[in-house]
N, C-alpha and C. Protein backbone atom coordinates (compact mmCIF):
# COMPACT_ATOMS: atom_id res chain seq x y z
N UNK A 1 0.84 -1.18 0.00
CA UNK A 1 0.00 0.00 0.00
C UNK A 1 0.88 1.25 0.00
N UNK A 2 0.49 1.81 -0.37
CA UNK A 2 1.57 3.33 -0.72
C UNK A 2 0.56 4.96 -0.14
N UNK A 3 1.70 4.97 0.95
CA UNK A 3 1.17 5.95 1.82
C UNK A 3 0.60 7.42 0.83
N UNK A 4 -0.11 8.08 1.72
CA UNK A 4 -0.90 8.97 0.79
C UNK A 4 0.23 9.88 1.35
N UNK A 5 0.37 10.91 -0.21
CA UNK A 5 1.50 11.71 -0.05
C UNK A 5 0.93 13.02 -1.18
N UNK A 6 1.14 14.23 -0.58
CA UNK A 6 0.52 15.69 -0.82
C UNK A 6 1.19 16.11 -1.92
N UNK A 7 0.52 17.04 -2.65
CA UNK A 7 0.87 17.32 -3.79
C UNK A 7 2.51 17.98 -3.58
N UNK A 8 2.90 18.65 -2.96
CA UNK A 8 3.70 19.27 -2.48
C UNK A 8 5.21 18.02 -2.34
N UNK A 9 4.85 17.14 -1.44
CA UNK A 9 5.62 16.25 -1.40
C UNK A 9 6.19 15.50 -2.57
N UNK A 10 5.17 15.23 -3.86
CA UNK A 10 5.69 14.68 -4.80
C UNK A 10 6.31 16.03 -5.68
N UNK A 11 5.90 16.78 -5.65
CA UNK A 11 6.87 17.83 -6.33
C UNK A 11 8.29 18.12 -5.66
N UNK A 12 8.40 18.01 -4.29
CA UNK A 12 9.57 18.11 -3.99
C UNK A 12 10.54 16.73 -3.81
N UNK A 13 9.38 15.38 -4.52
CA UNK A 13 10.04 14.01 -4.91
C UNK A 13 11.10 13.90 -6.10
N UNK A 14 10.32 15.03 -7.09
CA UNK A 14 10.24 15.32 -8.88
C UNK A 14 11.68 15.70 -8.72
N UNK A 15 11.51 17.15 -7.95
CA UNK A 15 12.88 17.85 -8.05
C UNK A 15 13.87 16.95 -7.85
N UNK A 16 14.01 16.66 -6.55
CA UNK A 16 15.15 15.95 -6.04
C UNK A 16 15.54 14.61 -7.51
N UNK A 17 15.08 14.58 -7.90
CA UNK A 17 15.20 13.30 -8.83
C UNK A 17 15.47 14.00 -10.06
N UNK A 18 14.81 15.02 -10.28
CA UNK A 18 15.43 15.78 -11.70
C UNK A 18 16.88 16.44 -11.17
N UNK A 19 17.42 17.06 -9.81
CA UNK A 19 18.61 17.28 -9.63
C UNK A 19 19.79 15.71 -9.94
N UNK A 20 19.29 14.64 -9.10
CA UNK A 20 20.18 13.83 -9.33
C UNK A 20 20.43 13.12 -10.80
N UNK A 21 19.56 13.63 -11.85
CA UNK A 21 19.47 13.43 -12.74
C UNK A 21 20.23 13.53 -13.72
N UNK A 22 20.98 15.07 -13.06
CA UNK A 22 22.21 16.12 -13.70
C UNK A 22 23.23 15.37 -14.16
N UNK A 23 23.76 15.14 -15.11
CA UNK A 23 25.28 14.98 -15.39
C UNK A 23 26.30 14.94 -14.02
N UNK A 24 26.74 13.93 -13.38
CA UNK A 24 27.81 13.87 -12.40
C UNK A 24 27.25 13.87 -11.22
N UNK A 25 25.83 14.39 -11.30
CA UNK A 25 25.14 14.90 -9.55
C UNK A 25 25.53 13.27 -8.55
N UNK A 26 25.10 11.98 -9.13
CA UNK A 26 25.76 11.26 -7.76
C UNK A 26 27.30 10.85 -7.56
N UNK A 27 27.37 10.77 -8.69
CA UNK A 27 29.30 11.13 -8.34
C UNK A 27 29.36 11.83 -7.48
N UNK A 28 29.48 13.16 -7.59
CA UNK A 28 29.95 14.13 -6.83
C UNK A 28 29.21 13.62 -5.64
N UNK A 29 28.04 13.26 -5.66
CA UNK A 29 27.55 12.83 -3.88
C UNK A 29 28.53 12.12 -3.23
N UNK A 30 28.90 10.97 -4.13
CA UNK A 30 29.34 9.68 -3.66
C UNK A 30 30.71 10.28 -3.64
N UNK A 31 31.29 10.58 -4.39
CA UNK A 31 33.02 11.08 -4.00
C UNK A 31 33.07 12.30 -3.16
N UNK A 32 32.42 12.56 -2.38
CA UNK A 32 32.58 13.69 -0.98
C UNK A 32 31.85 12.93 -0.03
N UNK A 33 31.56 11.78 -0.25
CA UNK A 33 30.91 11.46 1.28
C UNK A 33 32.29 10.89 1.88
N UNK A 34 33.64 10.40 1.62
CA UNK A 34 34.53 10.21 2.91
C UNK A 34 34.90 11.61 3.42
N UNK A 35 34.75 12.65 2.29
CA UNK A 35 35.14 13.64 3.10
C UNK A 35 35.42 14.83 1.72
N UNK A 36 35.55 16.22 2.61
CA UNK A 36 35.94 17.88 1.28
C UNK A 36 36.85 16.98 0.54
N UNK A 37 36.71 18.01 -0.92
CA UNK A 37 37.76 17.76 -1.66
C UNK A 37 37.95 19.06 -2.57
N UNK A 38 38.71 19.47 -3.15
CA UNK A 38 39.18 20.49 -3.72
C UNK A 38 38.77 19.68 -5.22
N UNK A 39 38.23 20.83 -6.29
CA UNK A 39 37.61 20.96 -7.70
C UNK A 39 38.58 20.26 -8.14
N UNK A 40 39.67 20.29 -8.39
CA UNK A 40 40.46 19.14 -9.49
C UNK A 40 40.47 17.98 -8.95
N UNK A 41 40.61 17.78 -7.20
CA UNK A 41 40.64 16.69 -7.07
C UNK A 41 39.63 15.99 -7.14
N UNK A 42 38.58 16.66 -6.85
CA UNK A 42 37.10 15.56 -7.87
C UNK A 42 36.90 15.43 -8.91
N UNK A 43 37.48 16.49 -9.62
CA UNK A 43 37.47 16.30 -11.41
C UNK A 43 38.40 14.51 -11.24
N UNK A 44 39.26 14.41 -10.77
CA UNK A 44 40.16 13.38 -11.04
C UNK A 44 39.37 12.14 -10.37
N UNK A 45 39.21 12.39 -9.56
CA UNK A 45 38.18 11.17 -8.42
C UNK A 45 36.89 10.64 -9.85
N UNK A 46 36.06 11.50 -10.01
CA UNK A 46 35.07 11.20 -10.96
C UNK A 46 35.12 10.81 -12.31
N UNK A 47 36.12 11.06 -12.76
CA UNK A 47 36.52 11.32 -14.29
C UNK A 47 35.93 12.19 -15.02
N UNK A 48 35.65 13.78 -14.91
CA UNK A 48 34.67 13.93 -15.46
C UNK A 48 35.69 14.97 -16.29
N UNK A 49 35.39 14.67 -17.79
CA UNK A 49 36.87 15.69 -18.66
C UNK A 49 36.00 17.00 -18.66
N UNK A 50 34.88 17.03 -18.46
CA UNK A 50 34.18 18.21 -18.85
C UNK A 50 34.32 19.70 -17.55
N UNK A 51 35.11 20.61 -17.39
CA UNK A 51 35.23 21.24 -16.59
C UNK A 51 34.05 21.79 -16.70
N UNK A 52 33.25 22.71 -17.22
CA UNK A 52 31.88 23.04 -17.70
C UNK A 52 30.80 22.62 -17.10
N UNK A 53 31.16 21.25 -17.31
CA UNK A 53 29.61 20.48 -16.96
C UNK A 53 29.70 20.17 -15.35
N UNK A 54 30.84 19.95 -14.98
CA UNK A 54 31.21 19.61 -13.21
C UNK A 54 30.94 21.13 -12.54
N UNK A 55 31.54 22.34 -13.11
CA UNK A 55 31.00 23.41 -12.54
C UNK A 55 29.68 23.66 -12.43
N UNK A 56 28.80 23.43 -13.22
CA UNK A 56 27.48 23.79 -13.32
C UNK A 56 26.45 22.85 -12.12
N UNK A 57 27.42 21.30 -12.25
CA UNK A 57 26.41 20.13 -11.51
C UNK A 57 26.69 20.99 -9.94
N UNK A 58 28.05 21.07 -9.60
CA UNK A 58 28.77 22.01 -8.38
C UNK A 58 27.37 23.05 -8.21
N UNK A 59 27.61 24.11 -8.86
CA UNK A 59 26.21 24.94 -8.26
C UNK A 59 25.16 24.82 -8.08
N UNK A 60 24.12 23.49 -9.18
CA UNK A 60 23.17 23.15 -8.76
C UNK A 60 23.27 22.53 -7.25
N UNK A 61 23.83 21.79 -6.98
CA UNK A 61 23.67 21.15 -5.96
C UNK A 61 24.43 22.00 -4.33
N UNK A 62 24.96 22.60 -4.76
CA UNK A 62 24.94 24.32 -3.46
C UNK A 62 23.54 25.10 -3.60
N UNK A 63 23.39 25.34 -4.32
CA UNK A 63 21.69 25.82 -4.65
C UNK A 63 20.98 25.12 -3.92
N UNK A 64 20.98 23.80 -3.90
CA UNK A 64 19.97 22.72 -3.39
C UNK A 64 20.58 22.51 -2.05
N UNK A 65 21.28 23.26 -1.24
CA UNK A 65 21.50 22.62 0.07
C UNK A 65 22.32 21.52 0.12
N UNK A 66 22.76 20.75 -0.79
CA UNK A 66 23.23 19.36 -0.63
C UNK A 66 24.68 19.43 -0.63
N UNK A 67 25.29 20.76 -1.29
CA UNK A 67 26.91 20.44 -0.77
C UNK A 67 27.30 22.19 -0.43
N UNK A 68 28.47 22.15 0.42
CA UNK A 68 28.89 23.80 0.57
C UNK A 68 29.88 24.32 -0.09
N UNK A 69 30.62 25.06 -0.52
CA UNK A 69 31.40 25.60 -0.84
C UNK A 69 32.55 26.59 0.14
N UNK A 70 33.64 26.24 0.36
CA UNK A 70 34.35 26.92 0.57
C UNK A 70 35.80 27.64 -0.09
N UNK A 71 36.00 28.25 -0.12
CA UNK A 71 37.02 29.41 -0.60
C UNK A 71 37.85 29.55 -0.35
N UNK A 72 39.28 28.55 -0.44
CA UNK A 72 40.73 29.04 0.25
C UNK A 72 41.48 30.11 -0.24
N UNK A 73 41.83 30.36 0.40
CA UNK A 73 43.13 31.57 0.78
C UNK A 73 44.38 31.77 0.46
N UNK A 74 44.61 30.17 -0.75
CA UNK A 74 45.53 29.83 -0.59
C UNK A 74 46.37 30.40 -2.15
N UNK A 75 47.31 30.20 -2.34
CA UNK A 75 48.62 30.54 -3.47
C UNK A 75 48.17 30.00 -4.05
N UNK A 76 47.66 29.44 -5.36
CA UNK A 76 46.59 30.34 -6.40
C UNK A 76 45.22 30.00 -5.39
N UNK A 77 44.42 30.57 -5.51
CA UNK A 77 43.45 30.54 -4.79
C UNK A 77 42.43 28.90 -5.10
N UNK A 78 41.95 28.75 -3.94
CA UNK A 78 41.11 27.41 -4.37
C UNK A 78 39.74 27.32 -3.64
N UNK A 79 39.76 25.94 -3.87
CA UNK A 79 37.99 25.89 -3.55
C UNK A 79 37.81 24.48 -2.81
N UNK A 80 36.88 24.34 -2.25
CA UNK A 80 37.18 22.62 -1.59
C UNK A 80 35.17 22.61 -1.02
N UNK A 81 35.32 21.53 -1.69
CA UNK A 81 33.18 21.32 -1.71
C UNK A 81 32.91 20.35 -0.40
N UNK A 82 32.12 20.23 0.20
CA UNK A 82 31.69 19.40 0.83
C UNK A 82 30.27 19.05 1.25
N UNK A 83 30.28 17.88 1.78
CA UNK A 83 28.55 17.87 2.14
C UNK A 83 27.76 18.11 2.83
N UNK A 84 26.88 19.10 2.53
CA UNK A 84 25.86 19.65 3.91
C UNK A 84 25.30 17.87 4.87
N UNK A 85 24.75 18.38 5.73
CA UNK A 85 24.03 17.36 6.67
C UNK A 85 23.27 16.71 6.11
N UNK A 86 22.54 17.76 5.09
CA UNK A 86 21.25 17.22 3.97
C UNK A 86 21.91 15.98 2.87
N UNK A 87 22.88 16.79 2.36
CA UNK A 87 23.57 16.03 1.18
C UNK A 87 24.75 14.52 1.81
N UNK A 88 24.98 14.83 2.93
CA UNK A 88 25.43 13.41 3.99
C UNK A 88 24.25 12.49 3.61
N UNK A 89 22.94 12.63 4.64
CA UNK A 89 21.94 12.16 4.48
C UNK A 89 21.42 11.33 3.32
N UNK A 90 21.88 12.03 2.29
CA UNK A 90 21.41 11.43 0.65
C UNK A 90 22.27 10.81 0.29
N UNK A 91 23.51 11.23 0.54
CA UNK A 91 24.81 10.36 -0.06
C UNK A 91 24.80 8.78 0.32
N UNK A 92 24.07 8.99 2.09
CA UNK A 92 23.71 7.81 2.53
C UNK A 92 22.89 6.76 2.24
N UNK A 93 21.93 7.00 1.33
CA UNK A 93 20.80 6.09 0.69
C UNK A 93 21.17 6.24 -0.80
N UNK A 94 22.46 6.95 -1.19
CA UNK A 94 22.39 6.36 -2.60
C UNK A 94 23.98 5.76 -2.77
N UNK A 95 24.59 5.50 -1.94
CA UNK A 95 25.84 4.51 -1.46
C UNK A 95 25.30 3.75 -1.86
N UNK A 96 24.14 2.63 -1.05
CA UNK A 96 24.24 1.10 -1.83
C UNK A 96 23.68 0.68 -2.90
N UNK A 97 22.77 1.87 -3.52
CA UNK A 97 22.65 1.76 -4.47
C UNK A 97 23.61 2.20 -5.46
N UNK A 98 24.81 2.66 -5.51
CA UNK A 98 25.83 2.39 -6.27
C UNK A 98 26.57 1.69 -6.29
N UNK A 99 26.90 1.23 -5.00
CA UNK A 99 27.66 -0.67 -4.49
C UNK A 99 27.15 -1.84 -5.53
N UNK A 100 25.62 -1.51 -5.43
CA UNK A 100 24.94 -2.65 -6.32
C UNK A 100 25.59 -2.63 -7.50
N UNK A 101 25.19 -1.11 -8.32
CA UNK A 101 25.50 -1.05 -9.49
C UNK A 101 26.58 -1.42 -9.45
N UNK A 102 27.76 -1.15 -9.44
CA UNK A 102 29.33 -1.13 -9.37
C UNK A 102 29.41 -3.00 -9.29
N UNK A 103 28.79 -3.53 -8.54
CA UNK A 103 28.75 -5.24 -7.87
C UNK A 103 28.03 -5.66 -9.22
N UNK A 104 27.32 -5.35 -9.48
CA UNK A 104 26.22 -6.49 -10.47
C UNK A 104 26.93 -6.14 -11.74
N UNK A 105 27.54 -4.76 -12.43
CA UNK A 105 27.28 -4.77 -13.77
C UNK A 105 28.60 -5.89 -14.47
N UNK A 106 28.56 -5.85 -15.73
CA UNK A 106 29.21 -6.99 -16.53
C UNK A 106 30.75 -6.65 -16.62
């Protein structure tokens, strides 16, 4: 039986599912859940050749609460992403569903 759920709720089901939908969006979940990482070093973690398309998935998902951004200080200047409480939370229920994938495919 499938609990009754408000219009509201499935629209904010839609979103969340059209965000992870994005080009790279669970990568990037899944490669910051041991922990921050600085923009190239997830470019390298993920494989993703597209600098473009990793910047863009990056802001959607700061937009959405799910990861933060911080700003170093450092000699050339840098950046290092990590996961809000929210985006922990999610990273957490879509871990084994990438275990699977990663386990089952050919």
């Amino acid at each position: 039986m499938v609990p009754e759920v408000t219009t509201e709720e499935w629209e904010y089901v839609h979103r969340l599912f059209t965000i992870l939908a994005k080009k790279w969006a669970v990568g990037v979940l899944i490669t910051l859940f041991p922990g921050n990482l600085r923009f190239a070093e997830m470019q390298r973690e993920i494989r993703c050749p597209n600098t473009k398309t990793l910047t863009m998935t990056l802001k959607t998902l700061e937009e959405e609460g799910l990861i933060n951004r911080e700003i170093l200080h450092t000699r050339p200047p840098g950046v290092r992403y990590g996961l809000t409480e929210s985006g922990r939370s999610l990273a957490n229920l879509l871990y084994p569903l990438w275990k699977w994938v990663s386990d089952t495919r050919e």
